[in-house]
PDB file of N, CA and C in Angstrom:
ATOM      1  N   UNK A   1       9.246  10.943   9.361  1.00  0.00           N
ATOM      2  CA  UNK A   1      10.088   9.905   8.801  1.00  0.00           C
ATOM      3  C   UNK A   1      11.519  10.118   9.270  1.00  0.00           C
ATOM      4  N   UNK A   2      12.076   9.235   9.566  1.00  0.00           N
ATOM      5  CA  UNK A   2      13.601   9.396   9.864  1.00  0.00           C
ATOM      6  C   UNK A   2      14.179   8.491   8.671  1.00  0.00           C
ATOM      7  N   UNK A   3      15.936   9.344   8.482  1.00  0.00           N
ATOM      8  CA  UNK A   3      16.525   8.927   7.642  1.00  0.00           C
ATOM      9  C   UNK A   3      16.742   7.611   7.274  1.00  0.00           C
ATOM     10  N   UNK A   4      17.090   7.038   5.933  1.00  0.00           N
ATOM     11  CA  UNK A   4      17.173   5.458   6.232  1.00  0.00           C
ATOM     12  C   UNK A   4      18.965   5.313   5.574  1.00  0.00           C
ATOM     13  N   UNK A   5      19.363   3.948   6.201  1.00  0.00           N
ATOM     14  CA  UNK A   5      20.568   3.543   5.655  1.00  0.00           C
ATOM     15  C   UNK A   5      20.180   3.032   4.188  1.00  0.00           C
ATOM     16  N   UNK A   6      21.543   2.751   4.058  1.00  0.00           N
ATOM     17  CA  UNK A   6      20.981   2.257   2.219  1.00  0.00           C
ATOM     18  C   UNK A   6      20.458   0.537   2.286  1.00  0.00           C
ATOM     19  N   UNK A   7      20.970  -0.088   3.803  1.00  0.00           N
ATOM     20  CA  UNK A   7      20.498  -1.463   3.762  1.00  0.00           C
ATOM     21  C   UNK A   7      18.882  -1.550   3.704  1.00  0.00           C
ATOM     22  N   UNK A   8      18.383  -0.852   4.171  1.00  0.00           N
ATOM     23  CA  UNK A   8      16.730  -0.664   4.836  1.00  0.00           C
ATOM     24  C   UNK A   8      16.035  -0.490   3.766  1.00  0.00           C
ATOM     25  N   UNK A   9      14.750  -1.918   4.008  1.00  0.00           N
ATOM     26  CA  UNK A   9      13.987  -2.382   2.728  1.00  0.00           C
ATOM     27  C   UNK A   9      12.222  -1.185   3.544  1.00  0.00           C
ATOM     28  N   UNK A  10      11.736  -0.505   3.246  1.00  0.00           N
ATOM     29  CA  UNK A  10      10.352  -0.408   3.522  1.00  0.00           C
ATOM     30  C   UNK A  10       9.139  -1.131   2.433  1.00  0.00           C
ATOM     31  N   UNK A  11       8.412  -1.680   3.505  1.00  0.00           N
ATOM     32  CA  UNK A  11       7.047  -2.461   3.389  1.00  0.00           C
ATOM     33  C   UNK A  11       5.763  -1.481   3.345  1.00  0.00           C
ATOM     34  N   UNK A  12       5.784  -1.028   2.059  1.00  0.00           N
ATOM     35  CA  UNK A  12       4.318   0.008   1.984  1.00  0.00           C
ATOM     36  C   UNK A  12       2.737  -1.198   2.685  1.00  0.00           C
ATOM     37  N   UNK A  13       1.930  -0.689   3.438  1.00  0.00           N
ATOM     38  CA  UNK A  13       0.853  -1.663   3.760  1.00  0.00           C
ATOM     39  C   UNK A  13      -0.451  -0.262   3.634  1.00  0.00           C
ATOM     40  N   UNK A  14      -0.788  -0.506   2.529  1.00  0.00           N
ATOM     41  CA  UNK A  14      -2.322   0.498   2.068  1.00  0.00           C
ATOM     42  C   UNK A  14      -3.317  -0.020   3.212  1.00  0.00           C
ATOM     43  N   UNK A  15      -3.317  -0.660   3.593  1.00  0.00           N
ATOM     44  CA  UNK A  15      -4.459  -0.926   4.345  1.00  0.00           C
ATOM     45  C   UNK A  15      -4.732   0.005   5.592  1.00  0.00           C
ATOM     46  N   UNK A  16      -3.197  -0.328   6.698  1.00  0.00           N
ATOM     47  CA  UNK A  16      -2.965   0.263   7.437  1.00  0.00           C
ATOM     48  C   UNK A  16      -2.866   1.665   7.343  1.00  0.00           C
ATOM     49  N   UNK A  17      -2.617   2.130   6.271  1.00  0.00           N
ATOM     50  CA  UNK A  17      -3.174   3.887   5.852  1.00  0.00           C
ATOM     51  C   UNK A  17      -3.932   4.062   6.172  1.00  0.00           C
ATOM     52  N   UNK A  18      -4.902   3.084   5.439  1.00  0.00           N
ATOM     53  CA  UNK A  18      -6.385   3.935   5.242  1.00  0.00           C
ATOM     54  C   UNK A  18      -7.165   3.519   6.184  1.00  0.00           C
ATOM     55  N   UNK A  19      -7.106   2.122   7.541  1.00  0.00           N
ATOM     56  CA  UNK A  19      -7.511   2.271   8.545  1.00  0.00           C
ATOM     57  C   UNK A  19      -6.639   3.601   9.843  1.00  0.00           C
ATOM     58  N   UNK A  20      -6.005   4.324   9.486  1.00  0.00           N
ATOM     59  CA  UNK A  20      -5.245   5.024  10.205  1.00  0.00           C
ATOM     60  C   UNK A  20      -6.206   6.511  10.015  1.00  0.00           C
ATOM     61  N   UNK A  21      -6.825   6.432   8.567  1.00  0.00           N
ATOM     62  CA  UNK A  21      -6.982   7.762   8.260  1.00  0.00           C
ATOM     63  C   UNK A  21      -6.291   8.540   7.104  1.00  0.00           C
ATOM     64  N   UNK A  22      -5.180   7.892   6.626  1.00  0.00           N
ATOM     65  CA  UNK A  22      -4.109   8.215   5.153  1.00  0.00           C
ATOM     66  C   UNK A  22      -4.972   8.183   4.370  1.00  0.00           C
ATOM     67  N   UNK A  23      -4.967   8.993   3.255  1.00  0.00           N
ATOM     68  CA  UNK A  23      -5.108   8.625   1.983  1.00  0.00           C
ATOM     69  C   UNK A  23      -3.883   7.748   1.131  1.00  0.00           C
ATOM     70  N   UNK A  24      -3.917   6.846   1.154  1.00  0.00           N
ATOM     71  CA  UNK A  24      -3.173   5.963   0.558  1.00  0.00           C
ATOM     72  C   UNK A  24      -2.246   6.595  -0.393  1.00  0.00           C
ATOM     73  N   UNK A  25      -3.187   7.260  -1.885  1.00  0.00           N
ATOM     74  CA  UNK A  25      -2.845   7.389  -3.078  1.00  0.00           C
ATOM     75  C   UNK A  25      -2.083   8.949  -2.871  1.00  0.00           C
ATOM     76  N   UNK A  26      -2.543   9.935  -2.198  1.00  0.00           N
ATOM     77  CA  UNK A  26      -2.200  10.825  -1.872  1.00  0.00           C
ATOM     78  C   UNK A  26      -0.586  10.213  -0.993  1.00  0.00           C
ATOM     79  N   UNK A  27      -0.419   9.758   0.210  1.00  0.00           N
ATOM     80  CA  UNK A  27       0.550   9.377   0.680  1.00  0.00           C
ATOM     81  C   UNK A  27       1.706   9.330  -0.227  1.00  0.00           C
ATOM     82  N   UNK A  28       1.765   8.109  -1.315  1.00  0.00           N
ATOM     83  CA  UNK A  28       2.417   7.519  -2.485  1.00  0.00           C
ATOM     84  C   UNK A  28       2.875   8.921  -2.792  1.00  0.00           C
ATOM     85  N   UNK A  29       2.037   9.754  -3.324  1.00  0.00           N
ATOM     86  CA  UNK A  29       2.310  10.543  -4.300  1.00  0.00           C
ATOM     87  C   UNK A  29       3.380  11.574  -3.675  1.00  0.00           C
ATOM     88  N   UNK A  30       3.321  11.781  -2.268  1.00  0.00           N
ATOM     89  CA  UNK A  30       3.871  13.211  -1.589  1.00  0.00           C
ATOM     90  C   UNK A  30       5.278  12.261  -0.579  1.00  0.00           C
ATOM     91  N   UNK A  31       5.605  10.698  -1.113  1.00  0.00           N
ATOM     92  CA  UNK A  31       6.730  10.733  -0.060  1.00  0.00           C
ATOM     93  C   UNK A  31       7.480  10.639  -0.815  1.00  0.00           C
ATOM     94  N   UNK A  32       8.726  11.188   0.233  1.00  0.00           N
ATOM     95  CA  UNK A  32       9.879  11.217  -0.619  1.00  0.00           C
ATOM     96  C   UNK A  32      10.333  10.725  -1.822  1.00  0.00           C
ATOM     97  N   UNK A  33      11.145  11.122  -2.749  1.00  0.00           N
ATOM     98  CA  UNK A  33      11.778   9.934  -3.722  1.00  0.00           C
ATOM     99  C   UNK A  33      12.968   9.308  -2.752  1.00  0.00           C
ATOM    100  N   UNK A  34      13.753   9.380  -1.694  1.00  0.00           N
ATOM    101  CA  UNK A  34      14.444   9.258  -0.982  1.00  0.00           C
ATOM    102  C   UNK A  34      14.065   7.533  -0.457  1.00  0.00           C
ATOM    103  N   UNK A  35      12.727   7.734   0.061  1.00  0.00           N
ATOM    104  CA  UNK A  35      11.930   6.512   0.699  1.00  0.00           C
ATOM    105  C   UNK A  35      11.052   6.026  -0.327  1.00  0.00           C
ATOM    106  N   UNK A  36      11.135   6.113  -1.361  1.00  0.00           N
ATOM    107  CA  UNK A  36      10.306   5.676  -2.147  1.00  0.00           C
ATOM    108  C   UNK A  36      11.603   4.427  -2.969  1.00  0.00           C
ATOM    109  N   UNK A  37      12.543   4.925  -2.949  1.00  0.00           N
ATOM    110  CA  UNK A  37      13.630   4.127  -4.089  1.00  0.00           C
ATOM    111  C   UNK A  37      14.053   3.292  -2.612  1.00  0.00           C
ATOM    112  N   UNK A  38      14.036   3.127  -1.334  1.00  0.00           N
ATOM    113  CA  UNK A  38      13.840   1.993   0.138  1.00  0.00           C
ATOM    114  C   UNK A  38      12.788   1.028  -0.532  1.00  0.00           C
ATOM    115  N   UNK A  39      11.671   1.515  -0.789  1.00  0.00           N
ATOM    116  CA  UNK A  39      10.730   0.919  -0.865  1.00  0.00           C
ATOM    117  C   UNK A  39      10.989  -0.269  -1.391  1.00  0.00           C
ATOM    118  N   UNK A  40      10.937  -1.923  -0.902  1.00  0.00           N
ATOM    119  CA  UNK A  40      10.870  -3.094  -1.551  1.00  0.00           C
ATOM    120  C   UNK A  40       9.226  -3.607  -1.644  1.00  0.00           C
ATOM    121  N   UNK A  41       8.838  -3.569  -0.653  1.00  0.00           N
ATOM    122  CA  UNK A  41       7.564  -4.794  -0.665  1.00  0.00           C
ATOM    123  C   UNK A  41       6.522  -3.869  -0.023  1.00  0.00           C
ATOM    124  N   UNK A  42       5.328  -3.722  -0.729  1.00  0.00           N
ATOM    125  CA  UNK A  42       3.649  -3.567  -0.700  1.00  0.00           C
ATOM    126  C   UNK A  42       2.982  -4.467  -0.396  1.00  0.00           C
ATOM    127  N   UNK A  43       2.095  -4.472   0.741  1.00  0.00           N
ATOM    128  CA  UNK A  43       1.533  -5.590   1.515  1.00  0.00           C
ATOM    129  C   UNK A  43      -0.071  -5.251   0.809  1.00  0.00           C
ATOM    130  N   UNK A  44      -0.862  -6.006  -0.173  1.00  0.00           N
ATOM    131  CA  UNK A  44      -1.850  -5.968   0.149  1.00  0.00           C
ATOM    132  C   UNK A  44      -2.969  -7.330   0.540  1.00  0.00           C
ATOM    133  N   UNK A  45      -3.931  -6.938   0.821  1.00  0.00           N
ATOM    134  CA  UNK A  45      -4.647  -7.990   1.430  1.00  0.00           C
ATOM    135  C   UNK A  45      -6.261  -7.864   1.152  1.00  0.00           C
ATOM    136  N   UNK A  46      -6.395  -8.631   0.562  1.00  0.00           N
ATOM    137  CA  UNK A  46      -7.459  -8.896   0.133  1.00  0.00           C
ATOM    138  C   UNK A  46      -8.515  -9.749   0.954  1.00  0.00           C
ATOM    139  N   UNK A  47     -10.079  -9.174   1.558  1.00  0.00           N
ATOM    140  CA  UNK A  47     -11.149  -9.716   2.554  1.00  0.00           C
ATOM    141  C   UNK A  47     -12.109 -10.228   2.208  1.00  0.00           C
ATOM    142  N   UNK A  48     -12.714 -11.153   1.602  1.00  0.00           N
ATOM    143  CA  UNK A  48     -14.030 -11.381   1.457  1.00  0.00           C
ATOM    144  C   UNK A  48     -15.205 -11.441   1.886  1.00  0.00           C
ATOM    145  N   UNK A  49     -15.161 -10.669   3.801  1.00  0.00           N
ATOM    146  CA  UNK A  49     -16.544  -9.783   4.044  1.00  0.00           C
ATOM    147  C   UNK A  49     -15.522  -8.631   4.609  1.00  0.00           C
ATOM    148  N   UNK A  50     -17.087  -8.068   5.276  1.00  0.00           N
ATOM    149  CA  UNK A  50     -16.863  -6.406   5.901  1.00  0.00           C
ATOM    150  C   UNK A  50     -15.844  -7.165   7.015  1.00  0.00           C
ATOM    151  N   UNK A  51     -14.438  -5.581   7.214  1.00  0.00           N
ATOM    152  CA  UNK A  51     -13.719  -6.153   8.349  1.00  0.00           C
ATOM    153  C   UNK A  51     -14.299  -4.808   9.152  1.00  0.00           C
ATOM    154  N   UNK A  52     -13.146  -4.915  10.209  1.00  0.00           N
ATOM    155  CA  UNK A  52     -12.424  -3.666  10.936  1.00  0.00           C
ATOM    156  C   UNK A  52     -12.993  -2.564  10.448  1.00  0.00           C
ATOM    157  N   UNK A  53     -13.973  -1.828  11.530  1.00  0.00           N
ATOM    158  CA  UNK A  53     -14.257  -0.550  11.232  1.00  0.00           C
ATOM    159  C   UNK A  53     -14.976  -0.487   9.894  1.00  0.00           C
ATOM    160  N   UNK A  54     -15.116  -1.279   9.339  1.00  0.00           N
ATOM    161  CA  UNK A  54     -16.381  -1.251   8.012  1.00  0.00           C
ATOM    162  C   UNK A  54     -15.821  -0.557   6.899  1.00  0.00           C
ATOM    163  N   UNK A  55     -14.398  -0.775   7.202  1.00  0.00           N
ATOM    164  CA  UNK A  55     -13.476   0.039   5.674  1.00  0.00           C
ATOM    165  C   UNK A  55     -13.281  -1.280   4.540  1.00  0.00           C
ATOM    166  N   UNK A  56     -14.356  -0.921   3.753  1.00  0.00           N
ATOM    167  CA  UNK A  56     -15.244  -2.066   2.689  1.00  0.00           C
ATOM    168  C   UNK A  56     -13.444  -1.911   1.428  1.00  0.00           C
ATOM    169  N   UNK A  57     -13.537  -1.174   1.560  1.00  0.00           N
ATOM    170  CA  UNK A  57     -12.049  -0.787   0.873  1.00  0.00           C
ATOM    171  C   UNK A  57     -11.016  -2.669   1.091  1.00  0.00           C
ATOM    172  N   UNK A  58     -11.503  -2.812   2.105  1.00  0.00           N
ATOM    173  CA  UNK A  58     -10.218  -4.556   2.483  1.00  0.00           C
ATOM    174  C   UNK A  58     -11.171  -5.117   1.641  1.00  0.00           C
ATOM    175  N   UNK A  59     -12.303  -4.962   0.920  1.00  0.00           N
ATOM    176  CA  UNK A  59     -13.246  -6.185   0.349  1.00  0.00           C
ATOM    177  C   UNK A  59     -12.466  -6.722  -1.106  1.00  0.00           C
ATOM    178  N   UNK A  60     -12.840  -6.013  -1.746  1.00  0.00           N
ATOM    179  CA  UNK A  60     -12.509  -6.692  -3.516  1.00  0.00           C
ATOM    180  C   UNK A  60     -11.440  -5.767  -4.129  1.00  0.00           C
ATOM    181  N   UNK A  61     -10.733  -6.306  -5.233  1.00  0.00           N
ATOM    182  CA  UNK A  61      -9.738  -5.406  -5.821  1.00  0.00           C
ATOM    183  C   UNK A  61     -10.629  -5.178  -7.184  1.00  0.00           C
ATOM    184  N   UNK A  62     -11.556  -4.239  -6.788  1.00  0.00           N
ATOM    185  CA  UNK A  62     -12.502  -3.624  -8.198  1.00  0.00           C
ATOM    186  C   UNK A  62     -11.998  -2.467  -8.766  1.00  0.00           C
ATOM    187  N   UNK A  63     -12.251  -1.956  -9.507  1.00  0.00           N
ATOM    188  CA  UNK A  63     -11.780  -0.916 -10.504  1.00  0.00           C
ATOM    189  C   UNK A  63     -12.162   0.703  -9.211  1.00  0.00           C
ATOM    190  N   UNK A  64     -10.615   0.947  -9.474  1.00  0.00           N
ATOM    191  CA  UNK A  64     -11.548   2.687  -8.288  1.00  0.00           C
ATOM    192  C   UNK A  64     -11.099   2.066  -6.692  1.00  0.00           C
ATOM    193  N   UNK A  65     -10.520   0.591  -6.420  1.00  0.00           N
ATOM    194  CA  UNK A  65      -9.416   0.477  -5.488  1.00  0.00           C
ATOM    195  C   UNK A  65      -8.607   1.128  -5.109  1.00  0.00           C
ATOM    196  N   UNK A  66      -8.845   1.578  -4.034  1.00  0.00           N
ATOM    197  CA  UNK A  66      -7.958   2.787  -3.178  1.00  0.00           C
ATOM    198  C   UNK A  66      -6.680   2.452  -3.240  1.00  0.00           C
ATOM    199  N   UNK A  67      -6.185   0.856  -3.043  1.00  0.00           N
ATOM    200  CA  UNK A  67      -4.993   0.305  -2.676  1.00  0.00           C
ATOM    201  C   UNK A  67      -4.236   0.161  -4.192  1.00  0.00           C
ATOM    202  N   UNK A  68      -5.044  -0.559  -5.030  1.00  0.00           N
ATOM    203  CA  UNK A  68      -4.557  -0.813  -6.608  1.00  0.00           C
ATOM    204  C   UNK A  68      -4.169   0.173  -6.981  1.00  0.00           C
ATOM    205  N   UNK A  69      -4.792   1.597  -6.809  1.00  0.00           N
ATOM    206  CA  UNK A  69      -4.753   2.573  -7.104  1.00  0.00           C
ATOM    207  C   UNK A  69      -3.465   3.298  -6.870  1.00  0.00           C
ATOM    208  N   UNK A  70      -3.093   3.089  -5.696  1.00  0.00           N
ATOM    209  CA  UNK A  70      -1.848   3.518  -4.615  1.00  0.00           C
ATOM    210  C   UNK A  70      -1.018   3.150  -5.264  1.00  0.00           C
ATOM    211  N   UNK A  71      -0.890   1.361  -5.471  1.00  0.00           N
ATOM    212  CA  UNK A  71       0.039   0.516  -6.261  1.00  0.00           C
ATOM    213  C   UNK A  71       0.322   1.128  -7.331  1.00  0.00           C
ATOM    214  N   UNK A  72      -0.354   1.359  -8.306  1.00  0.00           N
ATOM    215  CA  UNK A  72      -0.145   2.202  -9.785  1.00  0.00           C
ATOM    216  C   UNK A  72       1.016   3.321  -9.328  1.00  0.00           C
ATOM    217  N   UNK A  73       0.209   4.462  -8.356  1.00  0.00           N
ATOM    218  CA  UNK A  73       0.982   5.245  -8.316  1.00  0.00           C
ATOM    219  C   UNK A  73       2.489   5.421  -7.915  1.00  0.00           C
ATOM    220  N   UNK A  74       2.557   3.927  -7.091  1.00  0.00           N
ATOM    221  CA  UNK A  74       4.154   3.604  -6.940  1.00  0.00           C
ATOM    222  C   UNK A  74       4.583   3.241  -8.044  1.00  0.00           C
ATOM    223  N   UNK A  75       3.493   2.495  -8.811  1.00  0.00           N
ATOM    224  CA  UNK A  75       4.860   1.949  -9.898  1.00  0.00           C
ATOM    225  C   UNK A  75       5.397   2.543 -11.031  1.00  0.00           C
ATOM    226  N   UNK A  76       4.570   3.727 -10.962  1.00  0.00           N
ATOM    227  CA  UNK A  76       4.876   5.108 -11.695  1.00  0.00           C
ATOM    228  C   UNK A  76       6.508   5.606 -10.884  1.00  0.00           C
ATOM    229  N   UNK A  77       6.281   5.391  -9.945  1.00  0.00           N
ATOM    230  CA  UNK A  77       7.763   5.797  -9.534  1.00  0.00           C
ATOM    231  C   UNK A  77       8.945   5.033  -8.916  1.00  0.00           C
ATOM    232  N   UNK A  78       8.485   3.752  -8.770  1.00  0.00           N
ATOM    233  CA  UNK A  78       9.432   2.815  -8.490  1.00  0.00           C
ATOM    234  C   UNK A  78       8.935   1.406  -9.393  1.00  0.00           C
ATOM    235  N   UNK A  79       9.493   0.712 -10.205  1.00  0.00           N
ATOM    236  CA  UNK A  79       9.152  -0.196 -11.006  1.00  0.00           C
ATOM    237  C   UNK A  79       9.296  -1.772 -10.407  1.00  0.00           C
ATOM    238  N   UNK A  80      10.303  -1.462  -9.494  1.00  0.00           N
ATOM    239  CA  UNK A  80      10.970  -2.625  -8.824  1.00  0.00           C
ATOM    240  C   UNK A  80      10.312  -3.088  -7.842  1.00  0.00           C
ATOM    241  N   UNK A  81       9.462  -3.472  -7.166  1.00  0.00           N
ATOM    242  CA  UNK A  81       8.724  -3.705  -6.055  1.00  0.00           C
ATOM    243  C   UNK A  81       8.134  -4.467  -5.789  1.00  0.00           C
ATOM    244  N   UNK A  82       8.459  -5.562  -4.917  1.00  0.00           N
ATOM    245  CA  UNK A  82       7.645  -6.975  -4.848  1.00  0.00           C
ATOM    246  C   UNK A  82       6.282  -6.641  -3.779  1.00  0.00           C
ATOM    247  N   UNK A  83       5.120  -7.459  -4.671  1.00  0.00           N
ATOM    248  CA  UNK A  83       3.830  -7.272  -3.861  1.00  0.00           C
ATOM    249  C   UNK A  83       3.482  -8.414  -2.972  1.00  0.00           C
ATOM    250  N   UNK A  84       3.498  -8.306  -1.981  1.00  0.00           N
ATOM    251  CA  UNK A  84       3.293  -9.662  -0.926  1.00  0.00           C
ATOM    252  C   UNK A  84       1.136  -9.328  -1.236  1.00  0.00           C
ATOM    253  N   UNK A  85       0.941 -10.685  -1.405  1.00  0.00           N
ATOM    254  CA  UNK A  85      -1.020 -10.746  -1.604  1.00  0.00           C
ATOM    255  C   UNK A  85      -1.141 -11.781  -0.470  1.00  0.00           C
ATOM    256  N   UNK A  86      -1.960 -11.376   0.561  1.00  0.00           N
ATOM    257  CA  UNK A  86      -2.415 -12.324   1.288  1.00  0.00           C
ATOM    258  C   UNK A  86      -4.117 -12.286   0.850  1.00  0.00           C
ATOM    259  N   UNK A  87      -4.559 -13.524   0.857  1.00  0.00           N
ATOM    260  CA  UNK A  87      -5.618 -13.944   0.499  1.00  0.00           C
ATOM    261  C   UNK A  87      -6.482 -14.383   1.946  1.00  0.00           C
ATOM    262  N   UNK A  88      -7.701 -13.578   1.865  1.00  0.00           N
ATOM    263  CA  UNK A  88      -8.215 -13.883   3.421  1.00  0.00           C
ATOM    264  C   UNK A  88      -9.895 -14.313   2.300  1.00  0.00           C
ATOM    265  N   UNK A  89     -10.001 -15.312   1.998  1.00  0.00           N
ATOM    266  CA  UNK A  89     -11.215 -15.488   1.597  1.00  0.00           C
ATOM    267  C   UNK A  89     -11.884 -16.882   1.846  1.00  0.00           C
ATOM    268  N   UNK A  90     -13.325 -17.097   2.133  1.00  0.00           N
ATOM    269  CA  UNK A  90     -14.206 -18.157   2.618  1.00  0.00           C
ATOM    270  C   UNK A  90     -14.555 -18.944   1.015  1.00  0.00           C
TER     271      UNK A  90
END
């Protein structure tokens, strides 16, 4: 991570974690408070079939959601945080 100015908004995106290999919730929990109080906007996105690599995780926001889960754990530490929801469903 490199330092941020105080203008600089970061866009948490759980998805891109956990197709990367992150543990999402783990991530949340171990970054900075530094980049965590940057933090404005959480991208999640919601799939209604199997995507990319078969990480069923993009499917439903059910209970035990890796990403919801993540979310919680930010908002345990930042309260302020707008959630961008894109809706990808048939």
């Amino acid at each position: 991570m490199v330092p941020t100015s105080d203008d600089v908004s970061i866009t948490l995106d759980f998805r891109r974690l956990e197709l990367a290999g992150v543990d999402s919730i783990t991530f949340v929990r171990n970054l900075p408070q530094r980049l965590i109080d940057h933090t404005g906007f959480v991208h999640l996105h919601h799939h209604n079939e199997l995507v990319l690599r078969g990480v069923n995780d993009q499917w439903l926001f059910l209970p035990g959601c890796r990403k919801i889960e993540a979310l919680k754990v930010l908002l345990k530490r930042k309260q302020d945080v707008w959630v961008v929801l894109e809706l990808d469903a048939a």
